[in-house]
PDB file of N, CA and C in Angstrom:
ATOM      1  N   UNK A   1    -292.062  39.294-165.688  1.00  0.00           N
ATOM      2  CA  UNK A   1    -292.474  39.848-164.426  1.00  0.00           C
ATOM      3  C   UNK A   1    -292.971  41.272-164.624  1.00  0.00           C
ATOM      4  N   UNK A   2    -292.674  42.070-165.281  1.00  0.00           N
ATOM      5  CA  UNK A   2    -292.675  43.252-166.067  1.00  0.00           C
ATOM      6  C   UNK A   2    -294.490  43.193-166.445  1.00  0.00           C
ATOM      7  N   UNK A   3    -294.520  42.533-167.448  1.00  0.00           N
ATOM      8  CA  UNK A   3    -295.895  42.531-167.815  1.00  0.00           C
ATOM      9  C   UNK A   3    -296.908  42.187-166.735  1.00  0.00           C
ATOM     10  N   UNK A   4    -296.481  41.008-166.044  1.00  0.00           N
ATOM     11  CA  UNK A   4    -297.717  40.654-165.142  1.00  0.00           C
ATOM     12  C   UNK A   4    -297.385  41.772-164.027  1.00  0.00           C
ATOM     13  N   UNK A   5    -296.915  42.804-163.885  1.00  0.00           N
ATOM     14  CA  UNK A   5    -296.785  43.908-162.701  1.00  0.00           C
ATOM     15  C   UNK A   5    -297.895  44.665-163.678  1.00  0.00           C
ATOM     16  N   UNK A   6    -297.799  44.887-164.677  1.00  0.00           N
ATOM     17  CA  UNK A   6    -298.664  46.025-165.226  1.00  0.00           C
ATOM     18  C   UNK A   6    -299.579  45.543-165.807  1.00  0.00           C
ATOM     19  N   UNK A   7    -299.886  44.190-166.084  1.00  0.00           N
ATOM     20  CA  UNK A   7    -301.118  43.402-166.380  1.00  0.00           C
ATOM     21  C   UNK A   7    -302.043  43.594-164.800  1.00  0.00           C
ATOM     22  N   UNK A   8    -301.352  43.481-163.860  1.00  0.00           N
ATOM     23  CA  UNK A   8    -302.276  42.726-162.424  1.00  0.00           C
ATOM     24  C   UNK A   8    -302.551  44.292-162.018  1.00  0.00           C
ATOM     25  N   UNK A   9    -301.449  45.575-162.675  1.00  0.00           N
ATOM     26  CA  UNK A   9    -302.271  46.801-161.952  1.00  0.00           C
ATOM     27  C   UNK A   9    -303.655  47.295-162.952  1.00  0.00           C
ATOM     28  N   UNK A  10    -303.876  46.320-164.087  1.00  0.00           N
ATOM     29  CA  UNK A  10    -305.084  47.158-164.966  1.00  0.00           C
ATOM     30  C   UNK A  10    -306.058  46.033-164.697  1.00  0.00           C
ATOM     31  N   UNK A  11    -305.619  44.761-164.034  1.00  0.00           N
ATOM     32  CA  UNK A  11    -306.631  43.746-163.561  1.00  0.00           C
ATOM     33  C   UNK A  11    -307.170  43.013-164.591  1.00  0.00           C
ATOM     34  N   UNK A  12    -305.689  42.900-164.987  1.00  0.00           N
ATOM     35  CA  UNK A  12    -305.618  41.761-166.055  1.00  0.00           C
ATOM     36  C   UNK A  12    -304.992  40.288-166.026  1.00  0.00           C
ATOM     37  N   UNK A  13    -305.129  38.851-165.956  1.00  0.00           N
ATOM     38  CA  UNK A  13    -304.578  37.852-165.442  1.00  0.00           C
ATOM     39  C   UNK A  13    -303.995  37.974-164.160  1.00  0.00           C
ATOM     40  N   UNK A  14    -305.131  38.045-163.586  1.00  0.00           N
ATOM     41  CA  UNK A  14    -305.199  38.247-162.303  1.00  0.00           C
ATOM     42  C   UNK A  14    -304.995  36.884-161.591  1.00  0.00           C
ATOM     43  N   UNK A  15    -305.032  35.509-162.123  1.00  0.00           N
ATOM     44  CA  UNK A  15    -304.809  34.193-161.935  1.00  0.00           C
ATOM     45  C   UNK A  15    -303.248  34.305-161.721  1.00  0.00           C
ATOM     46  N   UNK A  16    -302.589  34.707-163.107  1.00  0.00           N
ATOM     47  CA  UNK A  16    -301.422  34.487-162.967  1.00  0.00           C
ATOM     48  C   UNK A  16    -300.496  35.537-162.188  1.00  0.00           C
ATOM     49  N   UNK A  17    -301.041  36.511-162.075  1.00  0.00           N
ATOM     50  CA  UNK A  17    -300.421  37.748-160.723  1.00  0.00           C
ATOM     51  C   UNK A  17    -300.502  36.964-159.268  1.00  0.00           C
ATOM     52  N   UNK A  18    -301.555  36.120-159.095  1.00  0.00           N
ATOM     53  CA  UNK A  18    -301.518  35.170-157.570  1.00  0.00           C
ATOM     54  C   UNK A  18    -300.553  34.419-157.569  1.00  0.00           C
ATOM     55  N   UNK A  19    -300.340  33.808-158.720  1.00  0.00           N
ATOM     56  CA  UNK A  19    -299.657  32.464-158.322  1.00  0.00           C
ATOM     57  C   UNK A  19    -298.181  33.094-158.130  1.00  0.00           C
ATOM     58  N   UNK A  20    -297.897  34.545-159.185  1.00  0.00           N
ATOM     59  CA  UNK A  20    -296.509  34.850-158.693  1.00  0.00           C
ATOM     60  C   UNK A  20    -296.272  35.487-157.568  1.00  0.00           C
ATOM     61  N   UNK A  21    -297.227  35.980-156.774  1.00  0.00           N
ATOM     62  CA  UNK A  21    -297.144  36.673-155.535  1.00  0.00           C
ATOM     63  C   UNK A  21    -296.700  35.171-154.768  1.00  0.00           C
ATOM     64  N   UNK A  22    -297.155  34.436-155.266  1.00  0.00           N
ATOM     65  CA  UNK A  22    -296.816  33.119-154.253  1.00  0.00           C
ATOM     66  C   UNK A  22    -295.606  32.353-154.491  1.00  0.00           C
ATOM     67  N   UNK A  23    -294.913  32.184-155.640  1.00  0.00           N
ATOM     68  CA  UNK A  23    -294.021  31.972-155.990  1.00  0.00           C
ATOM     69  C   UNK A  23    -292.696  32.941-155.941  1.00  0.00           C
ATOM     70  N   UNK A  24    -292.958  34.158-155.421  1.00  0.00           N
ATOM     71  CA  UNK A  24    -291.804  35.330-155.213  1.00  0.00           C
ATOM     72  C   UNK A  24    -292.415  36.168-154.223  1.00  0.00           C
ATOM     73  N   UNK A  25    -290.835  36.115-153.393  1.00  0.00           N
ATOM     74  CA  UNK A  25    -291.040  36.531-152.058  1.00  0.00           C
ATOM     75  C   UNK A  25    -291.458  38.561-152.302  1.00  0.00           C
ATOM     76  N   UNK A  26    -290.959  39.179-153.030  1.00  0.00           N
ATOM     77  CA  UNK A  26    -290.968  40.756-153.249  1.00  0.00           C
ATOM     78  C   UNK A  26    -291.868  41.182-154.274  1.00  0.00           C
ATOM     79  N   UNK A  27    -292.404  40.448-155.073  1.00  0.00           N
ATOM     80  CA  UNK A  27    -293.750  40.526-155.944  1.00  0.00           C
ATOM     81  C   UNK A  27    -294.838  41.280-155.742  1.00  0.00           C
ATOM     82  N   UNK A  28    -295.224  42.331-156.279  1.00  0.00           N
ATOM     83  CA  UNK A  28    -296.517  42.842-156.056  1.00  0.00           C
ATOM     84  C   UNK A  28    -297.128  43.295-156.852  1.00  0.00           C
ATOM     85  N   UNK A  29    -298.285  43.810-157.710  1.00  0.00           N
ATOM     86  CA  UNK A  29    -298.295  44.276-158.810  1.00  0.00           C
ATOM     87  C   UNK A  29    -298.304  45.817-158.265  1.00  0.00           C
ATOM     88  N   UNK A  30    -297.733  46.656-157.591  1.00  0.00           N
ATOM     89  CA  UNK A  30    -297.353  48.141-157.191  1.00  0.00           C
ATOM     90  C   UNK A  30    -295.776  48.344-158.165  1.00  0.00           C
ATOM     91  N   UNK A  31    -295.510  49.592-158.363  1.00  0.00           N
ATOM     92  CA  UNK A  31    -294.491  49.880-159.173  1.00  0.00           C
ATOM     93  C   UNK A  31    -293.051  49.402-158.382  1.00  0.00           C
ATOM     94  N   UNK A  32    -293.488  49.540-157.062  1.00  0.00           N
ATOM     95  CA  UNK A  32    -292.198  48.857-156.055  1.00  0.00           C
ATOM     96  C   UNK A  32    -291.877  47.467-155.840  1.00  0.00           C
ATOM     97  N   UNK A  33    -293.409  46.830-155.824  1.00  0.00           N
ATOM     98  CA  UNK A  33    -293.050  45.305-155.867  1.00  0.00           C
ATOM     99  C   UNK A  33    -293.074  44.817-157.189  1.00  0.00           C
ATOM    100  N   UNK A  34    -292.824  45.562-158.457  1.00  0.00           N
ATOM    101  CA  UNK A  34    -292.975  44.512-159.822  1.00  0.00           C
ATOM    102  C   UNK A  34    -290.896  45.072-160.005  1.00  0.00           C
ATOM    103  N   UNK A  35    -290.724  45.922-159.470  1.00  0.00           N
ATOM    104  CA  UNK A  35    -289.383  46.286-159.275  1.00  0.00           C
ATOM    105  C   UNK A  35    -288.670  45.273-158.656  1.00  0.00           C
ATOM    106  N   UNK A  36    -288.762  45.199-157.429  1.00  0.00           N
ATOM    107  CA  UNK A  36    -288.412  43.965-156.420  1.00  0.00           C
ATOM    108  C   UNK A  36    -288.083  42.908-156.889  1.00  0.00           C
ATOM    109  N   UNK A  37    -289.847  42.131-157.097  1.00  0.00           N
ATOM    110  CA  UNK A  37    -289.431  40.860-157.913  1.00  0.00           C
ATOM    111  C   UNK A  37    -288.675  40.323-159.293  1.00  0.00           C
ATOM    112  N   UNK A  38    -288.333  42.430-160.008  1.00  0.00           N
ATOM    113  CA  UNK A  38    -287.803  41.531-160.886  1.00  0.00           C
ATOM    114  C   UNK A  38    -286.443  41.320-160.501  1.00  0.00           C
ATOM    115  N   UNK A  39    -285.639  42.368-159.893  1.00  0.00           N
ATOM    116  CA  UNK A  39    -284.685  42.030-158.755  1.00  0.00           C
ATOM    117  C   UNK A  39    -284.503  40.930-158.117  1.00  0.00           C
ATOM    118  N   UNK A  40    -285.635  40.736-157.738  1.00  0.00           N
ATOM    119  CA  UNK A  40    -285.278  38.653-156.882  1.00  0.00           C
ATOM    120  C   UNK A  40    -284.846  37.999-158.032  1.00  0.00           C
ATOM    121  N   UNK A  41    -285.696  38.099-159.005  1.00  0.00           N
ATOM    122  CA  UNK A  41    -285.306  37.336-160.071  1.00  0.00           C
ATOM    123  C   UNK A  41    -284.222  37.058-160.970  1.00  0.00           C
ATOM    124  N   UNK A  42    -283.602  38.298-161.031  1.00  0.00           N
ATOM    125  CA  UNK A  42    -282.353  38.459-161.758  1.00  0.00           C
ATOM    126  C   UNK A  42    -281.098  37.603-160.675  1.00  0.00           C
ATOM    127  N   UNK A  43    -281.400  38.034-159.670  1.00  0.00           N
ATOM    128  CA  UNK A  43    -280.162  37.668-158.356  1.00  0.00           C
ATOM    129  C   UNK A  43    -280.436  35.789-158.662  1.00  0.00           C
ATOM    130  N   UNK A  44    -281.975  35.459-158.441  1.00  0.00           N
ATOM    131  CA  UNK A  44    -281.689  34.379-158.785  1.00  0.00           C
ATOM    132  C   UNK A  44    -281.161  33.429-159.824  1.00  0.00           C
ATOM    133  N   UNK A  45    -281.874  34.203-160.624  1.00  0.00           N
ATOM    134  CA  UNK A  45    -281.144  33.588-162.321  1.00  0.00           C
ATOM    135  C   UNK A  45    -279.590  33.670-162.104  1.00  0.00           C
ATOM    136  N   UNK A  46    -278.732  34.523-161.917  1.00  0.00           N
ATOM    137  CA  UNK A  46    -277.730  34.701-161.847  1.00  0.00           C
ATOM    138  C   UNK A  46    -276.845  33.968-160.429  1.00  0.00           C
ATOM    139  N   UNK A  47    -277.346  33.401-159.702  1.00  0.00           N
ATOM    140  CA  UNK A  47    -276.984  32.283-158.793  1.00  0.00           C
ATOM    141  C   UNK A  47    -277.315  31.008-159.571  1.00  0.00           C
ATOM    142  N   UNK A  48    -278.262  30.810-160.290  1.00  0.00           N
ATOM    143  CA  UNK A  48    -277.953  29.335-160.945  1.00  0.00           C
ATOM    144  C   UNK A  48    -277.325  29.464-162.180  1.00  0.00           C
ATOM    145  N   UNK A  49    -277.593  30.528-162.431  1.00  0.00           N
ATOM    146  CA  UNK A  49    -277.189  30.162-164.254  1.00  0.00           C
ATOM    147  C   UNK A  49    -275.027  30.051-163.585  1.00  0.00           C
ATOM    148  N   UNK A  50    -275.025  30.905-162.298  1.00  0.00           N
ATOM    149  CA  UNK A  50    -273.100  30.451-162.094  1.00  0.00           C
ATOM    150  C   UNK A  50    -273.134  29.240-161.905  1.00  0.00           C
ATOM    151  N   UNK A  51    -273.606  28.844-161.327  1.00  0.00           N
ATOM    152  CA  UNK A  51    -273.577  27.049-160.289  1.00  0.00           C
ATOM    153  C   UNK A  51    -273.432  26.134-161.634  1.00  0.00           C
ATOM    154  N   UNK A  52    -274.774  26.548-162.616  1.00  0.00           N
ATOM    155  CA  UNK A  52    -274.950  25.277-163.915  1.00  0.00           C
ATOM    156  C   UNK A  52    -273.133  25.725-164.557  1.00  0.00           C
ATOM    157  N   UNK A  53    -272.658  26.691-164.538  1.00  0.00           N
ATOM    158  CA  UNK A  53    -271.282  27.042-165.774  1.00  0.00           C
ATOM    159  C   UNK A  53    -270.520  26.719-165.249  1.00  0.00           C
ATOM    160  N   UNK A  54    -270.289  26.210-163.348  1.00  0.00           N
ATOM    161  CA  UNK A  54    -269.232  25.771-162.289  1.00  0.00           C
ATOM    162  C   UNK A  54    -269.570  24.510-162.706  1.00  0.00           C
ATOM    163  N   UNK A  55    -270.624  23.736-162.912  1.00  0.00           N
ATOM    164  CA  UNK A  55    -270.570  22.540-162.981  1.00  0.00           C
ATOM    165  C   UNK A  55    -270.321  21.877-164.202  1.00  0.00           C
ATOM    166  N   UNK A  56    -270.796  22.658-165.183  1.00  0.00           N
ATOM    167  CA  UNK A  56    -270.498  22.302-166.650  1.00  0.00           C
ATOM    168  C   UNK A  56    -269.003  22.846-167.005  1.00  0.00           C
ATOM    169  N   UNK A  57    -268.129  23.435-166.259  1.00  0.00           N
ATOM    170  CA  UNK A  57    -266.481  23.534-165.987  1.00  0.00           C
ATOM    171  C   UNK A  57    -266.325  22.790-165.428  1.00  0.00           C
ATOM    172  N   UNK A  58    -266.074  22.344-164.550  1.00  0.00           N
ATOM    173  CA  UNK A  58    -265.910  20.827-163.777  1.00  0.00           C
ATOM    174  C   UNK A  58    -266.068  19.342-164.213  1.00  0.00           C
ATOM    175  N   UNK A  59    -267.514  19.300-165.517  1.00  0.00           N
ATOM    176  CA  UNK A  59    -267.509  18.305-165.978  1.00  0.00           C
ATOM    177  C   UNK A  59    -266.669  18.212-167.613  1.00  0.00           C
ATOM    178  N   UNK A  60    -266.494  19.675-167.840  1.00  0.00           N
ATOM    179  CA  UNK A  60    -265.687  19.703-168.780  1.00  0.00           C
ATOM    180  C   UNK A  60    -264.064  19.673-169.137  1.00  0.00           C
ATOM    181  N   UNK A  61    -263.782  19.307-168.038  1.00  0.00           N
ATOM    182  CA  UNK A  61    -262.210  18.638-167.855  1.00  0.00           C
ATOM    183  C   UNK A  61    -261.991  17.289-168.094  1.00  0.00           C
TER     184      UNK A  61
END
């Protein structure tokens, strides 16, 4: 997310800067929204990656 924030501000893969503006709600290529989204991102990773280790504890009994 990092790169395509500072790829999409020199107007570089500019394909793939759309599709993540569309795929993440706080995304922007501005220094505030490549911040944001990587923030969404972490919160999310870290809501599934608990759920997959609750379930892979659960199946590991």
């Amino acid at each position: 997310m990092l790169l395509l924030g500072i790829f999409g501000t020199i107007g570089i893969y500019e394909g793939a800067v759309r599709m993540m503006e569309q795929w993440h709600l706080f995304f922007e290529p501005t220094i505030l929204g490549t911040a944001g989204g990587m923030v969404e991102a972490a919160v999310i990773s870290f809501v599934l990656t608990y759920a997959l280790i609750g379930l892979y504890n659960l199946f590991a009994r």
